[in-house]
C-alpha atoms as a PDB file:
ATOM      1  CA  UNK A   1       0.000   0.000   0.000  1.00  0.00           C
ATOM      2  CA  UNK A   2       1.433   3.094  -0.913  1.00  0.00           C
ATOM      3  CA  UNK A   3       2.117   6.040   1.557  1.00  0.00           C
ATOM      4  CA  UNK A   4      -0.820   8.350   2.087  1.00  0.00           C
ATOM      5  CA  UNK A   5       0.818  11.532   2.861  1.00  0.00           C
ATOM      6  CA  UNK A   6       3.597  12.721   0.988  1.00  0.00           C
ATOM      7  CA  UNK A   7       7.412  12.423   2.656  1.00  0.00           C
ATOM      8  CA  UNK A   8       7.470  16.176   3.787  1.00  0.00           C
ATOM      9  CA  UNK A   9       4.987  16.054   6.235  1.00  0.00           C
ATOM     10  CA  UNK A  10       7.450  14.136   8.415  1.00  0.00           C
ATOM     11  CA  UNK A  11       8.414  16.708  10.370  1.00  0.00           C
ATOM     12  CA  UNK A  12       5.450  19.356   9.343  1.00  0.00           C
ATOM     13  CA  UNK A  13       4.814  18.557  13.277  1.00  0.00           C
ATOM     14  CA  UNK A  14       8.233  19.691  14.522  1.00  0.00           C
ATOM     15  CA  UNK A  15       7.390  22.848  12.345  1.00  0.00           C
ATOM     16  CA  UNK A  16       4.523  23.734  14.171  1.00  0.00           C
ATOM     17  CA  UNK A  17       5.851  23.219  17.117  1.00  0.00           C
ATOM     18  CA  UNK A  18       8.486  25.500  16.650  1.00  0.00           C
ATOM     19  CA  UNK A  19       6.712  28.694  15.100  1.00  0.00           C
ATOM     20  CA  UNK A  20       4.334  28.566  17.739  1.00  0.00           C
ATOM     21  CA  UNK A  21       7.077  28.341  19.926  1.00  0.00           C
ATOM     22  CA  UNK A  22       8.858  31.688  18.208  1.00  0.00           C
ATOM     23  CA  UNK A  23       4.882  32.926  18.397  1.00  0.00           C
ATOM     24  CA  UNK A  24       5.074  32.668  21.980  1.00  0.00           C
ATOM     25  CA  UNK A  25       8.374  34.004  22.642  1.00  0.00           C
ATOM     26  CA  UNK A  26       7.681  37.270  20.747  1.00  0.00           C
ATOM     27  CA  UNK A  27       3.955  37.757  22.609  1.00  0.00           C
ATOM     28  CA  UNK A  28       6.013  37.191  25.959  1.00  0.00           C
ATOM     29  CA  UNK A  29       8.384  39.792  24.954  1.00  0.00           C
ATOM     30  CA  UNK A  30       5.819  42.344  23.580  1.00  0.00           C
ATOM     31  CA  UNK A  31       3.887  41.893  27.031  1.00  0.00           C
ATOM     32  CA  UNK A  32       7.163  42.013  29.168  1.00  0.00           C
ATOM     33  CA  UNK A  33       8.043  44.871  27.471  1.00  0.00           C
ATOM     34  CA  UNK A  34       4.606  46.639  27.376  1.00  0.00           C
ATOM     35  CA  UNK A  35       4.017  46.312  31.016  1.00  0.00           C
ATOM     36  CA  UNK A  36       7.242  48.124  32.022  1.00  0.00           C
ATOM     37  CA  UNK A  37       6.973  51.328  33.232  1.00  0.00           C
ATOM     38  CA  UNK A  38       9.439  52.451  30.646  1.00  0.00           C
ATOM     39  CA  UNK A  39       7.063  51.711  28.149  1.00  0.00           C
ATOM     40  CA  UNK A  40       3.555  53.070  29.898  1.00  0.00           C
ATOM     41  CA  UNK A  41       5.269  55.846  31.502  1.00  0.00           C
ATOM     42  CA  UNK A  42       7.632  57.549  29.607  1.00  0.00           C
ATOM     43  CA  UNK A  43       6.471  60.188  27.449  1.00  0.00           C
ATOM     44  CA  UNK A  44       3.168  60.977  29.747  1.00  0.00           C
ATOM     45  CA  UNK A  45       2.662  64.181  28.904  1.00  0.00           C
ATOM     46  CA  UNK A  46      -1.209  64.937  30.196  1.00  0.00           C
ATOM     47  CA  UNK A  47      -2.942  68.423  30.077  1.00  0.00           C
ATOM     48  CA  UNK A  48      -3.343  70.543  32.900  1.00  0.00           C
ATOM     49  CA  UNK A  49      -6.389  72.858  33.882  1.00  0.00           C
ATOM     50  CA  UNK A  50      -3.783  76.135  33.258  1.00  0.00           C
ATOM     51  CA  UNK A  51      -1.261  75.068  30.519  1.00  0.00           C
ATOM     52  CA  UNK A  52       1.226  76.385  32.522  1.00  0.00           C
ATOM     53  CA  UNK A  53       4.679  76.462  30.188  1.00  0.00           C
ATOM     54  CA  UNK A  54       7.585  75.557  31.968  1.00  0.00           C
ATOM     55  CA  UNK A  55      10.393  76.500  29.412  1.00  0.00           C
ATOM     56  CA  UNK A  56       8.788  79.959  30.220  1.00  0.00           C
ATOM     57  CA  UNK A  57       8.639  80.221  33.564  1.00  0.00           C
ATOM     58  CA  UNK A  58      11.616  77.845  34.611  1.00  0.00           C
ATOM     59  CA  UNK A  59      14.067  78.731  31.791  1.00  0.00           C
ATOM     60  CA  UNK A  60      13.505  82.057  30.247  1.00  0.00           C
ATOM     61  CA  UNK A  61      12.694  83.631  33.889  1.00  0.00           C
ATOM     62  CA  UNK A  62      15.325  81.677  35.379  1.00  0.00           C
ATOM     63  CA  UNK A  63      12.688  80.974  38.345  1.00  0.00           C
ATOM     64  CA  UNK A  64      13.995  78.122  40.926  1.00  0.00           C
ATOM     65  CA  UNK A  65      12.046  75.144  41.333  1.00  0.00           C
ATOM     66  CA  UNK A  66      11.527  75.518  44.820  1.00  0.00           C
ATOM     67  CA  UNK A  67       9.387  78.754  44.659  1.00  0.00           C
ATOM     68  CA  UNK A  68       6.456  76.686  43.520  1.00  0.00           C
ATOM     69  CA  UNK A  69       7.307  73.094  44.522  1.00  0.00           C
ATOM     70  CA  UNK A  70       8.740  74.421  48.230  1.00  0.00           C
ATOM     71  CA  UNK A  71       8.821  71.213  50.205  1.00  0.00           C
ATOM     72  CA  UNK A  72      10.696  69.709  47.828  1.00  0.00           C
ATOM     73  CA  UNK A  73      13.882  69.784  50.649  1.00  0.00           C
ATOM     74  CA  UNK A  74      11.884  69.459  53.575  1.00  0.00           C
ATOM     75  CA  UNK A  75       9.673  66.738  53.168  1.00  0.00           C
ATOM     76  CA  UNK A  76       9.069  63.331  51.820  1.00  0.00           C
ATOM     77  CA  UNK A  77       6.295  64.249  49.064  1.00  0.00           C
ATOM     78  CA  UNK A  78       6.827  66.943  46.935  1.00  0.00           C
ATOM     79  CA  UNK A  79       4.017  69.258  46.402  1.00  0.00           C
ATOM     80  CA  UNK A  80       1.677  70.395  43.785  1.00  0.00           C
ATOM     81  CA  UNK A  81       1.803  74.283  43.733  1.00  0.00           C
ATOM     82  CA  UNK A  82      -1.158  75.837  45.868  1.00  0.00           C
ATOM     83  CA  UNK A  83      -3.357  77.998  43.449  1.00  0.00           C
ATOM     84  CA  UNK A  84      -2.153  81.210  45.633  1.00  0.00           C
ATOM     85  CA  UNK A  85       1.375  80.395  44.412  1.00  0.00           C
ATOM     86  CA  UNK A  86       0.388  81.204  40.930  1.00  0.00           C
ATOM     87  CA  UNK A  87      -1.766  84.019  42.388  1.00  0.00           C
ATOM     88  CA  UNK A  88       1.260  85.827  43.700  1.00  0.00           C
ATOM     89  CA  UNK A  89       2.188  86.392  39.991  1.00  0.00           C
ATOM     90  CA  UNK A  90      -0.922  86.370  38.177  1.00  0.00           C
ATOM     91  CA  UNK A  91      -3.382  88.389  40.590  1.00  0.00           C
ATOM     92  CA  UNK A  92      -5.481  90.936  39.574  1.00  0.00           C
ATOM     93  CA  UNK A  93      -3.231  94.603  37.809  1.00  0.00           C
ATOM     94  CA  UNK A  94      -0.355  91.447  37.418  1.00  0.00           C
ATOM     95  CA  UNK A  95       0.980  89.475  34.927  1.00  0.00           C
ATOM     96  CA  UNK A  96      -1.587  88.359  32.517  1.00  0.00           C
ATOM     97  CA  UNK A  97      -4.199  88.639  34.297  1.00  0.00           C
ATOM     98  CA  UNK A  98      -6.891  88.635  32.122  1.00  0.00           C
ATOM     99  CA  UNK A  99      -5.864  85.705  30.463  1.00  0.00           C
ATOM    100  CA  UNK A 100      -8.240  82.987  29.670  1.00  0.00           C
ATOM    101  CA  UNK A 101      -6.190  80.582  30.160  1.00  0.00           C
ATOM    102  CA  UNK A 102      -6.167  81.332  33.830  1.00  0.00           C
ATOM    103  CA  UNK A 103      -9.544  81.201  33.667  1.00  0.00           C
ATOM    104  CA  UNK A 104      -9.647  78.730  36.786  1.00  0.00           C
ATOM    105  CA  UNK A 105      -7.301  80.499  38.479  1.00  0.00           C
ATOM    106  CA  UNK A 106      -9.641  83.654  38.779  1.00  0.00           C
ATOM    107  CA  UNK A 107     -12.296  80.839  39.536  1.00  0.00           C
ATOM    108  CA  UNK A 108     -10.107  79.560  42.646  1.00  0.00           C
ATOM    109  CA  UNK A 109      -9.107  82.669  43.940  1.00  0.00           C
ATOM    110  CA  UNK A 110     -10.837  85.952  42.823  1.00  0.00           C
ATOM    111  CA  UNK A 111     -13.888  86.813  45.132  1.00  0.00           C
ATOM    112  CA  UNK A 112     -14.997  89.847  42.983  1.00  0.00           C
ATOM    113  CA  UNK A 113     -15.110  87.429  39.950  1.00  0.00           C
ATOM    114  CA  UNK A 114     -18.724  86.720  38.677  1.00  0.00           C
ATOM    115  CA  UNK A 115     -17.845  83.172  37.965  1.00  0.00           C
ATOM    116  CA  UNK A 116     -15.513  82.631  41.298  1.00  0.00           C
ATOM    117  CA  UNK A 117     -16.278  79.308  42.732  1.00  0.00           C
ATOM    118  CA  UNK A 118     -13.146  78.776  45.575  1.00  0.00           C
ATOM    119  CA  UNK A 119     -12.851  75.398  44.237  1.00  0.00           C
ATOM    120  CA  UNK A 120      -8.900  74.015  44.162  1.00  0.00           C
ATOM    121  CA  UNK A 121      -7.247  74.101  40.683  1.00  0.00           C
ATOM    122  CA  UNK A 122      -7.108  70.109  40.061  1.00  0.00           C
ATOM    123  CA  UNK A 123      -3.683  69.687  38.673  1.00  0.00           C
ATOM    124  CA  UNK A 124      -3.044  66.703  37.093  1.00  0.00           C
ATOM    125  CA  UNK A 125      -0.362  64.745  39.279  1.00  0.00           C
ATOM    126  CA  UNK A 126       2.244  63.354  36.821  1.00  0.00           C
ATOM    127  CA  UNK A 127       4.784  61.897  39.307  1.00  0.00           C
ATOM    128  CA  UNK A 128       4.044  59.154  41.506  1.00  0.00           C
ATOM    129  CA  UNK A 129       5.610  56.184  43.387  1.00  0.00           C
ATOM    130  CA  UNK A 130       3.575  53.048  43.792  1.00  0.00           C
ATOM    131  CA  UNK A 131       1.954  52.592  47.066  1.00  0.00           C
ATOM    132  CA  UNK A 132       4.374  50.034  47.940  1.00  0.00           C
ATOM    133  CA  UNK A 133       6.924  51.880  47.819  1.00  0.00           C
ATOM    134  CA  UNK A 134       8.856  54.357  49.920  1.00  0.00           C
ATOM    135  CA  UNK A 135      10.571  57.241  48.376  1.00  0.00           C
ATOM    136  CA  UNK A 136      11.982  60.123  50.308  1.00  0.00           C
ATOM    137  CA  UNK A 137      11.686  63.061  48.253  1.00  0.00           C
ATOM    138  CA  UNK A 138      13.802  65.321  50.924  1.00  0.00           C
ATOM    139  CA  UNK A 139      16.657  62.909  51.408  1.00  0.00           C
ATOM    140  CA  UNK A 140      17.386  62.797  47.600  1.00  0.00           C
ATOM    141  CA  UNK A 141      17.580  66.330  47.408  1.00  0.00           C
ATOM    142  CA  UNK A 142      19.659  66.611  50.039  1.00  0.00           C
ATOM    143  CA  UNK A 143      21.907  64.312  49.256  1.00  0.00           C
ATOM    144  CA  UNK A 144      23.243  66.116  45.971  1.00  0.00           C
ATOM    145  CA  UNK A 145      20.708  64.126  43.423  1.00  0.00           C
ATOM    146  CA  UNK A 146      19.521  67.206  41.273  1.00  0.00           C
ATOM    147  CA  UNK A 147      15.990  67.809  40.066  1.00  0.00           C
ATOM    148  CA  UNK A 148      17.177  66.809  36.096  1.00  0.00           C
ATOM    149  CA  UNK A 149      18.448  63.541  37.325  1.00  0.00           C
ATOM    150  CA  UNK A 150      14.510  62.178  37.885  1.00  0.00           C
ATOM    151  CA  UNK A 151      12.387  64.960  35.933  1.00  0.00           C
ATOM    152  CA  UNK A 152      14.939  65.975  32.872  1.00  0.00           C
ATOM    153  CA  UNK A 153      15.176  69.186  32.109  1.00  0.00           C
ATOM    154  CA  UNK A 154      12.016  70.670  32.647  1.00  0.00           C
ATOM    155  CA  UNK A 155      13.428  74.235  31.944  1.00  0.00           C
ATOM    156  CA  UNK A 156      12.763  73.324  28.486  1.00  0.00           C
ATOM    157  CA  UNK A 157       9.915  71.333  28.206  1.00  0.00           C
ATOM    158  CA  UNK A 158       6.854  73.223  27.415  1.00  0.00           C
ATOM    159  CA  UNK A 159       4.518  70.546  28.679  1.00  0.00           C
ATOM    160  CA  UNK A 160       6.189  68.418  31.020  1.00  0.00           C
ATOM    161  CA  UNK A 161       6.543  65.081  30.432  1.00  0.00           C
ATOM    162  CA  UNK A 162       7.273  61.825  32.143  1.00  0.00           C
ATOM    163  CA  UNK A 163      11.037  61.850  31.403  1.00  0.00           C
ATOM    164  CA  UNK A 164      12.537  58.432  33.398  1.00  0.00           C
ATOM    165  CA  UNK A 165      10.659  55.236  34.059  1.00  0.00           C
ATOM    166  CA  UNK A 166      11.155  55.954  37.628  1.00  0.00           C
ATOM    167  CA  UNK A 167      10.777  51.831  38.025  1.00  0.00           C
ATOM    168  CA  UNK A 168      12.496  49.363  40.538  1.00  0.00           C
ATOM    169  CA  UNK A 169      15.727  48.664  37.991  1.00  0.00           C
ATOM    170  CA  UNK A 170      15.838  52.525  37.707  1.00  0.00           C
ATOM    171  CA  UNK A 171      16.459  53.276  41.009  1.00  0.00           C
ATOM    172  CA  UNK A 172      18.643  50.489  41.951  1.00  0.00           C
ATOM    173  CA  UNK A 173      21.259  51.749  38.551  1.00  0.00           C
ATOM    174  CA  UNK A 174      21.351  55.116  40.843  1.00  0.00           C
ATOM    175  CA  UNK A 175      21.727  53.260  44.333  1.00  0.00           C
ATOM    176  CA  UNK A 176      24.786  51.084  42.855  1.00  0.00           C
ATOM    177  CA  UNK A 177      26.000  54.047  41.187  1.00  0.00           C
ATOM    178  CA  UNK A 178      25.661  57.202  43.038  1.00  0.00           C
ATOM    179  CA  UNK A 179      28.562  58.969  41.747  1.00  0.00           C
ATOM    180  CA  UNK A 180      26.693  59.257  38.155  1.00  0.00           C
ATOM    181  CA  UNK A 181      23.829  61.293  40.074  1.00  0.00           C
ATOM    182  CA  UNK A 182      25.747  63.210  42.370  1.00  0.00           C
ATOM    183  CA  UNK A 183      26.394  67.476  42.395  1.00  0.00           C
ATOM    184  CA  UNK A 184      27.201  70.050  44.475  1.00  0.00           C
ATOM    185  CA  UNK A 185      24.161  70.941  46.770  1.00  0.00           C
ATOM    186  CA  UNK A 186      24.337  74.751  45.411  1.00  0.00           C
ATOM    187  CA  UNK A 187      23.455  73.358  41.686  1.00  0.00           C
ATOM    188  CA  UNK A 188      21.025  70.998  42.882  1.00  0.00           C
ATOM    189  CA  UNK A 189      17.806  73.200  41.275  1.00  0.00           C
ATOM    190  CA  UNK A 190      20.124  74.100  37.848  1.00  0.00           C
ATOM    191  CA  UNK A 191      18.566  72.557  35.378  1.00  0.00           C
ATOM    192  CA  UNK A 192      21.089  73.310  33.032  1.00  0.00           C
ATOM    193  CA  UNK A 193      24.423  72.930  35.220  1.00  0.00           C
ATOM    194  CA  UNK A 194      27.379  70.879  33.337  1.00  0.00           C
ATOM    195  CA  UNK A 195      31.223  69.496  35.260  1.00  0.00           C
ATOM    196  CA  UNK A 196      32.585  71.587  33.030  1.00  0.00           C
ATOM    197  CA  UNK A 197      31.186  74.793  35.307  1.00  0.00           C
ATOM    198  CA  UNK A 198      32.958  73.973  38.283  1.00  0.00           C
ATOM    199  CA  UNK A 199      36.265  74.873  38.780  1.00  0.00           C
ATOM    200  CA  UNK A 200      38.792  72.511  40.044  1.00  0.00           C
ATOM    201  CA  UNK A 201      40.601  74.224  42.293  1.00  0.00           C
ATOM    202  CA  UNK A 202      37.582  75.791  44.530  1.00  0.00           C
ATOM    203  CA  UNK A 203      36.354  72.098  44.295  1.00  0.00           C
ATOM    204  CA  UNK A 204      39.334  70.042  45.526  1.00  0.00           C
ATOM    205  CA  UNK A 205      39.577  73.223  48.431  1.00  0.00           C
ATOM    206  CA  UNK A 206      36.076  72.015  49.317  1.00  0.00           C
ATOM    207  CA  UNK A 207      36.932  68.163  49.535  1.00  0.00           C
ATOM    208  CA  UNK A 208      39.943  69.365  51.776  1.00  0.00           C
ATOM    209  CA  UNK A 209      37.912  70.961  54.119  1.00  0.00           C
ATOM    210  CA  UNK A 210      35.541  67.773  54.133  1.00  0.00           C
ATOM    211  CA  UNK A 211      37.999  65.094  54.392  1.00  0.00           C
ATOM    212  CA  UNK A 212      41.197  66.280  55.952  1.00  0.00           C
ATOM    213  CA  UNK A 213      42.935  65.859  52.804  1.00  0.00           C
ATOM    214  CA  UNK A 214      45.183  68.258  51.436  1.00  0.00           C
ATOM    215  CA  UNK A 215      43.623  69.840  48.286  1.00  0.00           C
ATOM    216  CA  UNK A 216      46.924  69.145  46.336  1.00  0.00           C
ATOM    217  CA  UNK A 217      47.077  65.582  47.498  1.00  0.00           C
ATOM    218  CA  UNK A 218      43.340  65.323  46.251  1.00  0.00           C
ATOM    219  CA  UNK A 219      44.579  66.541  43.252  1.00  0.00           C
ATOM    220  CA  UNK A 220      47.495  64.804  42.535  1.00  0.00           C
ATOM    221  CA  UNK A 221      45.380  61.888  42.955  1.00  0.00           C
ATOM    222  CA  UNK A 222      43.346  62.613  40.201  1.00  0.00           C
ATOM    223  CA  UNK A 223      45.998  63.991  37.730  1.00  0.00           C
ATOM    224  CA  UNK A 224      45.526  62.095  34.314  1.00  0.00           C
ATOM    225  CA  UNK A 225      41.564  61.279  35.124  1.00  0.00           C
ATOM    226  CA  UNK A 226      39.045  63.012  32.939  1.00  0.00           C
ATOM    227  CA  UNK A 227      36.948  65.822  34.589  1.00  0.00           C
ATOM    228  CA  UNK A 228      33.396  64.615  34.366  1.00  0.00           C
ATOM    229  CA  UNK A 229      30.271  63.711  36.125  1.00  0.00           C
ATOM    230  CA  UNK A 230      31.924  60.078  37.800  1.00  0.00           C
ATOM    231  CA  UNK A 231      35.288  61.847  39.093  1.00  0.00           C
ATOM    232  CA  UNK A 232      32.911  64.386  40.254  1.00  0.00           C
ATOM    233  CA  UNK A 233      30.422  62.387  41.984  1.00  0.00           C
ATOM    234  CA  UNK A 234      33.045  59.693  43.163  1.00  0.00           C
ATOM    235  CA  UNK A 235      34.760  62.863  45.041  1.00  0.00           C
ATOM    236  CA  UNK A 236      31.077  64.131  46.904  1.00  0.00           C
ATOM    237  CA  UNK A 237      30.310  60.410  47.813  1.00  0.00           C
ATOM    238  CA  UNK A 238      32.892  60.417  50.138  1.00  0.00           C
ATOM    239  CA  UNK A 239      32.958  63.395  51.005  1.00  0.00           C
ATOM    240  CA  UNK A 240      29.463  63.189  52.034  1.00  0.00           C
ATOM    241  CA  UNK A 241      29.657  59.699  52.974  1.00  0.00           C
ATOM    242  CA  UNK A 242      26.949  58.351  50.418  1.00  0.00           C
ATOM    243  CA  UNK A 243      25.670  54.692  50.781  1.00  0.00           C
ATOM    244  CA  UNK A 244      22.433  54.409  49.217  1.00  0.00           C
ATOM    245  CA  UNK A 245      20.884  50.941  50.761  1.00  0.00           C
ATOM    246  CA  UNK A 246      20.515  48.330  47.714  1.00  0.00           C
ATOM    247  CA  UNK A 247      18.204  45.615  49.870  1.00  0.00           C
ATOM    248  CA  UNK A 248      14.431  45.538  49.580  1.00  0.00           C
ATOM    249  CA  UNK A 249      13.462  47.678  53.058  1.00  0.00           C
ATOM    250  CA  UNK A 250      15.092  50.315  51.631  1.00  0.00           C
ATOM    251  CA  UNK A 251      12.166  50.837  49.679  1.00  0.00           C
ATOM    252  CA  UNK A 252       9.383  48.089  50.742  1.00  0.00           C
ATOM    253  CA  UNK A 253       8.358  48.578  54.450  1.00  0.00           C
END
């Protein structure tokens, strides 16, 4: 009896098998990848109630980050900017103040405003930790990690964006390499601050009087190195004594 299915179907099984196989592997990998926060959280960029424009008021005013977020040093959370904040600025005789895009501003805040309700402006929060996990806003801050290092550089974003994944992997890159974060605590809040701007020798005068070192001993140490961000940040870890915690309680408690 001859054979009923031609000779290629032999392995037309082990075919199968193995694009469903490659099927699989590329649906896991789509999902892996699509569940990341790098993936669902980069990039969101939603709209406020005020489109307020931070190139604006953060780079072409030069205004400090800590006039509207002001606990960002003293507390855990950072804050959202109360609507009297913007007020100070934008008040009635004051900067645009007839815009209508501060329409819910005048809402908020303006008593003698037909349409004045009192209600908060409802800012749309953008960063945010899980629940499960503990994030000191304060201790970052004061610990030389500069604003750009989580939020990029706002000072140029028009609508601000979610710039870093801010997930677990994230954080621990920073935590097993502080020196890549680290600044001097007067540049924490410039947006735009480079190693290049600092100057050696005020630096190395600085470690001296932090370590006990002599600042030509610190220097000698480092002749040949390039001056970047690592030789920098090496430096202020020690100075400052740096050891961010790499097991779970640091973060899950």
């Amino acid at each position: 009896m001859g054979n009923i299915f031609p000779r290629w179907t032999n392995l037309l099984a082990v075919k199968i098998l193995i694009c469903l196989g490659a099927l699989g592997t590329c649906v896991i990998a789509l999902a892996w990848y699509s569940w990341t926060p790098k993936y669902t959280r980069v990039g969101y960029m939603p709209q406020q109630p005020i489109p307020f424009d931070h190139s604006l008021h953060a780079g072409q005013l030069g205004m400090d980050c800590r006039y509207c977020h002001t606990f960002v040093e003293n507390s855990p959370h950072s804050n959202v900017p109360s609507a009297q904040v913007c007020w100070n600025c934008h008040g009635p005789g004051k900067v645009k103040s007839d815009s209508p895009k501060l329409e819910p501003l005048r809402q908020a805040l303006d008593e003698n405003y037909e349409k004045y309700t009192g209600d908060p402006i409802r800012w749309v929060q953008l960063h945010k930790t899980p629940d499960y996990a503990y994030f000191d806003h304060s201790v970052h801050v004061n610990r030389g990690v500069s604003c750009v290092k989580c939020h990029g550089k706002v000072n140029e974003m028009p609508v601000v964006y979610h710039h870093e994944s801010l997930s677990m992997s994230w954080c621990l890159d920073c935590h097993r390499n502080p020196e890549q974060a680290l600044r001097p605590m007067d540049q924490i809040t410039n947006l735009d601050w480079e190693p290049e701007d600092l100057e050696p020798d005020e630096f190395y005068a600085y470690l001296a009087g932090k370590t006990g070192k002599s600042a030509d001993d610190l220097k000698k140490s480092d002749e040949g190195k390039e001056w970047n961000q690592e030789l920098i940040g090496a430096h202020l870890q020690q100075a400052w004594n740096v050891h961010p915690p790499q097991d779970c309680a640091a973060c899950h408690r």
